[in-house]
N, C-alpha and C. Protein backbone atom coordinates (compact mmCIF):
# COMPACT_ATOMS: atom_id res chain seq x y z
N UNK A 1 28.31 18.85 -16.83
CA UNK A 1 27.57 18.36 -15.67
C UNK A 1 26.63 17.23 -16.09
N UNK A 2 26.32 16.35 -15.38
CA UNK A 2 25.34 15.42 -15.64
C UNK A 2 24.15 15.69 -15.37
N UNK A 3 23.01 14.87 -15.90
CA UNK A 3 21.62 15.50 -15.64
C UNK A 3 21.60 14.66 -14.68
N UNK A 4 20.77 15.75 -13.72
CA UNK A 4 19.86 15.37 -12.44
C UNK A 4 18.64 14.70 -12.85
N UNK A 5 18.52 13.53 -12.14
CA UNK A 5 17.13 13.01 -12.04
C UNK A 5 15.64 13.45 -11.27
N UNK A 6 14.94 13.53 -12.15
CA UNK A 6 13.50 13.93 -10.94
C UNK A 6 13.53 13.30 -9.36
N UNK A 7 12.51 14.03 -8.77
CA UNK A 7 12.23 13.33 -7.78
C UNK A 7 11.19 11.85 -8.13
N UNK A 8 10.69 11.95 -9.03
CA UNK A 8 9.70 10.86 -9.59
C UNK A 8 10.74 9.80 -10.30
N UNK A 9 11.78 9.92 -10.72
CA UNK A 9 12.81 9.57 -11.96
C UNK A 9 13.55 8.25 -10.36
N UNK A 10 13.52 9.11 -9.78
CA UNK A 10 14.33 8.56 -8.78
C UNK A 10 13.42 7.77 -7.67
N UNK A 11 11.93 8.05 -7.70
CA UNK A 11 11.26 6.89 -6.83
C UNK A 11 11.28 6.00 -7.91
N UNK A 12 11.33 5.77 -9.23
CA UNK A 12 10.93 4.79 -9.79
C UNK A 12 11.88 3.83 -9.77
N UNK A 13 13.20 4.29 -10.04
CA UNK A 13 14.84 3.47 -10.11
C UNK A 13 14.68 2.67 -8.65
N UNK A 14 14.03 3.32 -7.13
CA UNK A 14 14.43 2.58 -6.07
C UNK A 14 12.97 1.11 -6.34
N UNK A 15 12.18 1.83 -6.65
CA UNK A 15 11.14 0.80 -6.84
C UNK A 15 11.11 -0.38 -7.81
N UNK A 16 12.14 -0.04 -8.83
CA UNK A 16 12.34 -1.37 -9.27
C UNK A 16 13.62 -2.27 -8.17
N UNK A 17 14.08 -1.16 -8.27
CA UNK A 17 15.45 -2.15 -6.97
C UNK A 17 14.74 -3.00 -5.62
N UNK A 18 13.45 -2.58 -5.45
CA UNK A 18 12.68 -2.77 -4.32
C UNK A 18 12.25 -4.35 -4.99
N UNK A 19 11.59 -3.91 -5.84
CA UNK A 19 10.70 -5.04 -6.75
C UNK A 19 11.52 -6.39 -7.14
N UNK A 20 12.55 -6.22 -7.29
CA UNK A 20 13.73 -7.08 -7.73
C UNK A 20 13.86 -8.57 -6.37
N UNK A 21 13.43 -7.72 -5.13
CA UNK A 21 13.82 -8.54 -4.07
C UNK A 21 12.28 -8.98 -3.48
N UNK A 22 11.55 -8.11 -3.83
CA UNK A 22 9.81 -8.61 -3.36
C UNK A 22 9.17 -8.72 -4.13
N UNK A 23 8.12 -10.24 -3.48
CA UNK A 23 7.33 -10.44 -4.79
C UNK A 23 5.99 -11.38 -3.56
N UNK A 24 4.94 -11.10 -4.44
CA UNK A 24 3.90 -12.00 -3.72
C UNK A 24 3.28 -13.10 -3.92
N UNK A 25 3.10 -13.69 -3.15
CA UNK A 25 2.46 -15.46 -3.16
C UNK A 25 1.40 -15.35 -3.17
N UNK A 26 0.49 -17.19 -3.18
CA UNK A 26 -0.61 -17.33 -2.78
C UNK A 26 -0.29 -16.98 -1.26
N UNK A 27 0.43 -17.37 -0.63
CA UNK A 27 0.51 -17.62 0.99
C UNK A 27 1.20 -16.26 1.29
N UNK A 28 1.36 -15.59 0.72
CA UNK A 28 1.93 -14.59 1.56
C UNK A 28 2.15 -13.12 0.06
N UNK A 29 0.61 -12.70 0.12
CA UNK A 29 0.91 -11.69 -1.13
C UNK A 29 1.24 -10.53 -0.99
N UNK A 30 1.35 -9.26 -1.58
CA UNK A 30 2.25 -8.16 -1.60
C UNK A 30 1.31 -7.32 -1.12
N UNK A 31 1.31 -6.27 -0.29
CA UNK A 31 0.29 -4.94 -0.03
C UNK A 31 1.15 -3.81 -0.65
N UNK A 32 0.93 -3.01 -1.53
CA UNK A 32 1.06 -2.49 -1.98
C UNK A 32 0.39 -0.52 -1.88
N UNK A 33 1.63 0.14 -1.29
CA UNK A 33 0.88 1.60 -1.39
C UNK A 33 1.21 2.78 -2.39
N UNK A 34 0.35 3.55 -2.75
CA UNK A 34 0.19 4.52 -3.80
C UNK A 34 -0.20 5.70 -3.13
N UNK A 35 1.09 6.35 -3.31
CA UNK A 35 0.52 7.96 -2.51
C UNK A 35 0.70 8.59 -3.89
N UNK A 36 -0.79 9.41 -3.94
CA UNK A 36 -1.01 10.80 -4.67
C UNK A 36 -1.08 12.36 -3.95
N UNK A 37 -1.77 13.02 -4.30
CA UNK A 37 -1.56 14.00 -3.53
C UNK A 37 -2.56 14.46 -2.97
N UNK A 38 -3.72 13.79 -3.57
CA UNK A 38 -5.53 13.69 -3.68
C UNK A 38 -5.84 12.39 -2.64
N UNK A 39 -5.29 11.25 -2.64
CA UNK A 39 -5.40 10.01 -2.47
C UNK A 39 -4.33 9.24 -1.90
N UNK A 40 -4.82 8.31 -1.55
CA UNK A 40 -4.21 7.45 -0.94
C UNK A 40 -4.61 5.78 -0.99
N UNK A 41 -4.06 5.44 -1.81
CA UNK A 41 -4.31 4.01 -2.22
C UNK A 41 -3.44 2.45 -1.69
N UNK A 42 -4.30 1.31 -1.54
CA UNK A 42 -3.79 0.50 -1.02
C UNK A 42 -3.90 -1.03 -1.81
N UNK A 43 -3.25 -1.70 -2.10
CA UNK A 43 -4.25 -3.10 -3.12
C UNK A 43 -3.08 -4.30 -2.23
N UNK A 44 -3.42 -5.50 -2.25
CA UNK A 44 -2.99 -6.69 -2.25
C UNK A 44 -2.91 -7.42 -3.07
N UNK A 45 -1.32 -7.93 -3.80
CA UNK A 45 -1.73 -8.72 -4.77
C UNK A 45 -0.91 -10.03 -4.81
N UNK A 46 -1.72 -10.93 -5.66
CA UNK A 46 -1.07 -12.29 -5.83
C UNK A 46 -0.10 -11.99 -7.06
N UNK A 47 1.37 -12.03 -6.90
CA UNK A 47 2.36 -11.39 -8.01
C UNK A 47 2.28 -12.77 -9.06
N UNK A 48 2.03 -14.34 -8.36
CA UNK A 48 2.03 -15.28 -8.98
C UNK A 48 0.76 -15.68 -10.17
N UNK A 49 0.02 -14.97 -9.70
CA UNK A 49 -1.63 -15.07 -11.01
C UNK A 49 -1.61 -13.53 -11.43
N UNK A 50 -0.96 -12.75 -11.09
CA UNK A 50 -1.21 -11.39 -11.44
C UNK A 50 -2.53 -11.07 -10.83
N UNK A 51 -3.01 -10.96 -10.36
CA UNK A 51 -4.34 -10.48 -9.63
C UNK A 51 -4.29 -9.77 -7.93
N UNK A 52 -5.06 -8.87 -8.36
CA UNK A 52 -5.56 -8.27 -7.27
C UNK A 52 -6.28 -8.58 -6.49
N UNK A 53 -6.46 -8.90 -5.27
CA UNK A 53 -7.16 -9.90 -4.61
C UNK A 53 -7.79 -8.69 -4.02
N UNK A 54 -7.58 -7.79 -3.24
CA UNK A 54 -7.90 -6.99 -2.08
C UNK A 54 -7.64 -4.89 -2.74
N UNK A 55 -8.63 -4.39 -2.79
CA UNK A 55 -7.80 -3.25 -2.32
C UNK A 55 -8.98 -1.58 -1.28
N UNK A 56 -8.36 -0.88 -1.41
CA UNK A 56 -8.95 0.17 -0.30
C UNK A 56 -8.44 0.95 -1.05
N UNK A 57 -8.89 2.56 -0.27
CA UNK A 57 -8.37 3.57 -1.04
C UNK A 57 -9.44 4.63 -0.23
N UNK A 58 -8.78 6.35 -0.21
CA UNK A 58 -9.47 7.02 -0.14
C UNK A 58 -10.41 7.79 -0.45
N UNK A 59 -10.14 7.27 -1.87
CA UNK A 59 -11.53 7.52 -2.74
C UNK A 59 -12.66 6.20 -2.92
N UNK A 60 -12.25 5.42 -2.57
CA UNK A 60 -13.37 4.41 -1.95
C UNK A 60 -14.40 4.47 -0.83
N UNK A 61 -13.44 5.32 0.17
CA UNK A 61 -14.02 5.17 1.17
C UNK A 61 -14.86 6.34 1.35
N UNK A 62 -14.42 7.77 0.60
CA UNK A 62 -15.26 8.62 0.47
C UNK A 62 -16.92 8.47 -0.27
N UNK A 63 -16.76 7.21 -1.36
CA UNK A 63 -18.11 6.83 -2.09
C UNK A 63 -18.74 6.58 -1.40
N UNK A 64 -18.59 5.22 -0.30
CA UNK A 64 -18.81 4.85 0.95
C UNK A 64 -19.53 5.76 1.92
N UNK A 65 -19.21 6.76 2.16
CA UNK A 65 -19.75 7.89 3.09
C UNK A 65 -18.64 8.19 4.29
N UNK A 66 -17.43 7.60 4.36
CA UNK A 66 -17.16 7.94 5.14
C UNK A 66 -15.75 9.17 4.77
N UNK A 67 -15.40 9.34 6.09
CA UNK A 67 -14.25 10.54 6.13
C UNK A 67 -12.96 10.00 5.91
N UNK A 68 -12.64 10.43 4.86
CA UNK A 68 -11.10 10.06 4.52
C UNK A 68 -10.71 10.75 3.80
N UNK A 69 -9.29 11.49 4.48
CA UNK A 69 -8.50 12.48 3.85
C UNK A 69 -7.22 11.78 3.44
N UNK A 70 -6.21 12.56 2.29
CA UNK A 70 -5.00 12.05 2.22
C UNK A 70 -4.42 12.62 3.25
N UNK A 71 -4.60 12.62 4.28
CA UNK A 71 -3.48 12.77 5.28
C UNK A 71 -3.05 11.90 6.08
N UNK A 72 -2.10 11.95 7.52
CA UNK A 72 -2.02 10.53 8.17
C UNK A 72 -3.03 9.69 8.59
N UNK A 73 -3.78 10.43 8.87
CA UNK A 73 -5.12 10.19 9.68
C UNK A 73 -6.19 9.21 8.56
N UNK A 74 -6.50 9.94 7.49
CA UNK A 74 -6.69 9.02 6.07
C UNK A 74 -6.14 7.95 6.03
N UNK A 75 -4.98 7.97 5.92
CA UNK A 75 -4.02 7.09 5.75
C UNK A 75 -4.26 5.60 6.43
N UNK A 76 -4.28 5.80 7.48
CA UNK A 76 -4.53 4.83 9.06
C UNK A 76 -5.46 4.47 8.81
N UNK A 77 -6.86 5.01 8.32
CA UNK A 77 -8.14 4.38 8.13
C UNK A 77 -8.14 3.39 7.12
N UNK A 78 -7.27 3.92 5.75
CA UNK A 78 -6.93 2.87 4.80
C UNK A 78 -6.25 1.57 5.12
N UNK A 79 -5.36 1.78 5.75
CA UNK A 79 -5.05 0.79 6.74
C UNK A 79 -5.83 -0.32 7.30
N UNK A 80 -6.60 0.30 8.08
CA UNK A 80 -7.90 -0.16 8.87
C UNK A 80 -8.56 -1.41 7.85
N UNK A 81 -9.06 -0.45 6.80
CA UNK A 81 -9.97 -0.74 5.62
C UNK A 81 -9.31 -2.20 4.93
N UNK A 82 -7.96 -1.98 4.43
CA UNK A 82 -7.54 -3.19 4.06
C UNK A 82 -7.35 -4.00 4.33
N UNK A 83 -7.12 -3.97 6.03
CA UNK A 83 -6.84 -5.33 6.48
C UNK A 83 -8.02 -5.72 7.00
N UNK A 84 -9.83 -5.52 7.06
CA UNK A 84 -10.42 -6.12 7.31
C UNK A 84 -10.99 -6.49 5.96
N UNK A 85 -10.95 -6.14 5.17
CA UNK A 85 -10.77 -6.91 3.32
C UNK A 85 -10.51 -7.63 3.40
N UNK A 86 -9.04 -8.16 4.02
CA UNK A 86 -7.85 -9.31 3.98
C UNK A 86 -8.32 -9.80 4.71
N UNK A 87 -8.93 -9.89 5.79
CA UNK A 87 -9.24 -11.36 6.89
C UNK A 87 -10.72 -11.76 6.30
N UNK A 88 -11.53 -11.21 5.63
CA UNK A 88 -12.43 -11.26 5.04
C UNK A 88 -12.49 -12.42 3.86
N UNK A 89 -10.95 -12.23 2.99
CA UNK A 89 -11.03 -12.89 2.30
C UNK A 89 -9.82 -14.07 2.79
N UNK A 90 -10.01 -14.11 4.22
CA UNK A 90 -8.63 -15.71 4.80
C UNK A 90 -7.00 -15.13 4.44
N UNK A 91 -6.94 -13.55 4.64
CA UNK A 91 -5.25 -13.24 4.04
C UNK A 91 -4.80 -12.59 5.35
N UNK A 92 -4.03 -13.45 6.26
CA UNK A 92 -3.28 -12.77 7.23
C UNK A 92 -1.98 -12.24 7.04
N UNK A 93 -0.92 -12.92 6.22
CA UNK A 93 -0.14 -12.37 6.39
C UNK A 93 0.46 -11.71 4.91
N UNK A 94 1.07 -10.67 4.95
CA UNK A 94 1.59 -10.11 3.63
C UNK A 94 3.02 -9.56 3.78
N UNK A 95 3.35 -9.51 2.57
CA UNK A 95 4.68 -8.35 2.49
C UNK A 95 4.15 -7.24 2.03
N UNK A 96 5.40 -6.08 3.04
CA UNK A 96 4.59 -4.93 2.67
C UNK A 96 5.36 -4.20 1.33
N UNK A 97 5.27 -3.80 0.23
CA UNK A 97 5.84 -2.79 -0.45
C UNK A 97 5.61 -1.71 -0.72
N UNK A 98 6.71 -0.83 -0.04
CA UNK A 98 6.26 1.08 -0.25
C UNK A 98 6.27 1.42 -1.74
N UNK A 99 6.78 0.73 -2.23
CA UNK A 99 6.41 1.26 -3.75
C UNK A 99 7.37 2.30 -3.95
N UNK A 100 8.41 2.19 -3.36
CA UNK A 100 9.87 3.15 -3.53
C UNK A 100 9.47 4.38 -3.03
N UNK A 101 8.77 4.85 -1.92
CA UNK A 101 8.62 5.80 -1.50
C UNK A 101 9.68 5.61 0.00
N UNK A 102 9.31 6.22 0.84
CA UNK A 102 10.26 6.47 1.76
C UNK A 102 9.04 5.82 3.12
N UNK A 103 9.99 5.23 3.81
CA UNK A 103 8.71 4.81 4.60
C UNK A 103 8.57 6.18 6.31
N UNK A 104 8.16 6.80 5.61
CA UNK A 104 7.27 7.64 6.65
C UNK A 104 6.35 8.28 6.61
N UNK A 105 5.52 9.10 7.60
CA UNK A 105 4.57 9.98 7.01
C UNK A 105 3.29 8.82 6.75
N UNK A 106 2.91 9.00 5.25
CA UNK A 106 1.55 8.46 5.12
C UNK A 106 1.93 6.88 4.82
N UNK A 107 3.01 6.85 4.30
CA UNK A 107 3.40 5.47 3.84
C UNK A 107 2.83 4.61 5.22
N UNK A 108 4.03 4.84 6.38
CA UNK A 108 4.12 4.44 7.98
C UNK A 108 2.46 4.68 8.00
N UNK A 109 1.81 5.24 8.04
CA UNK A 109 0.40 5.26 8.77
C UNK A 109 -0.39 4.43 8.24
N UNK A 110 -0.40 4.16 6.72
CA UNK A 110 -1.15 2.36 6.39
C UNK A 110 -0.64 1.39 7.18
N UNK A 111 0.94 1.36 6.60
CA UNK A 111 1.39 -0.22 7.68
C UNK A 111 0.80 0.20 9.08
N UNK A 112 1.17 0.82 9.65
CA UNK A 112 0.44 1.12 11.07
C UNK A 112 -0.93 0.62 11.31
N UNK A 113 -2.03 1.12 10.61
CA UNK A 113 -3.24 0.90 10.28
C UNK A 113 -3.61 -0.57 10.06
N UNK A 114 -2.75 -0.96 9.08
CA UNK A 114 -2.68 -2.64 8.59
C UNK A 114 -2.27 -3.22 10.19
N UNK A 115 -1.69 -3.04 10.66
CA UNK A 115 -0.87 -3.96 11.87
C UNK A 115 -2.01 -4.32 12.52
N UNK A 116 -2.39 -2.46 13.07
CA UNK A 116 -3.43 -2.40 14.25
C UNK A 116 -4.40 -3.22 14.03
N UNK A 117 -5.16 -3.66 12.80
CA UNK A 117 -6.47 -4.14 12.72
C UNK A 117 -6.18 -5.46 12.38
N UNK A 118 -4.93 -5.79 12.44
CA UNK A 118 -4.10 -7.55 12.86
C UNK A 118 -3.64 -8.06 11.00
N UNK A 119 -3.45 -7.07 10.60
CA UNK A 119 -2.36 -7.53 9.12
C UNK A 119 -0.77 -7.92 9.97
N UNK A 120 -0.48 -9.18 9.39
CA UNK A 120 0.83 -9.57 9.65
C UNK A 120 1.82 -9.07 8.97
N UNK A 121 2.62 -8.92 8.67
CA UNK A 121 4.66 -8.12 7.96
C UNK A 121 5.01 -8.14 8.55
């Protein structure tokens, strides 16, 4: 029999296949999400200088004082959070990358979040 791959073994293989086809600009950089199981993380980056221009997170926002869980609801606020970062710093529009996760659930509730508070993808 052949060995089975993790479930982790196997987000990573789609995420490079992901990565292969997306990449970020000055004019149009990458948003990027990180689901843990604690957290929920979000960054924007310029793939062309390597830099992080922008990011959010639910452990940011908890330092902050406010309420943020990893759940959808968390999620959406991170959302929220990053894209007024991004107009903050003149970044309307981005590509989004799930980071080889599956896009539903908490993934869907950032982009959601990002849209609502006027992030372009």
């Amino acid at each position: 029999m052949a060995n089975k791959a993790s479930k982790a073994e196997t987000r990573q293989s789609r995420k490079i296949r992901i990565r292969k086809k997306i990449s970020g600009t000055a004019e149009r950089p990458r948003l990027v999400v990180f689901r843990s199981n604690t957290n929920i993380y979000a960054q924007i980056v310029d793939d062309d200088l390597g830099h992080t221009l922008v990011s959010a997170s639910t452990l940011t926002l908890k330092k902050s004082g406010a309420e943020a869980r990893a759940d959808k609801a968390g999620a959406t606020v991170v959302g929220g959070e990053i894209a007024r970062l991004a107009k903050e710093k003149n970044i309307a529009r981005v590509v989004f990358d799930r980071n080889g996760y599956i896009y539903h659930g908490r993934i869907k509730a950032v982009a959601d979040g990002a849209r609502e508070a006027g992030l372009e993808f």
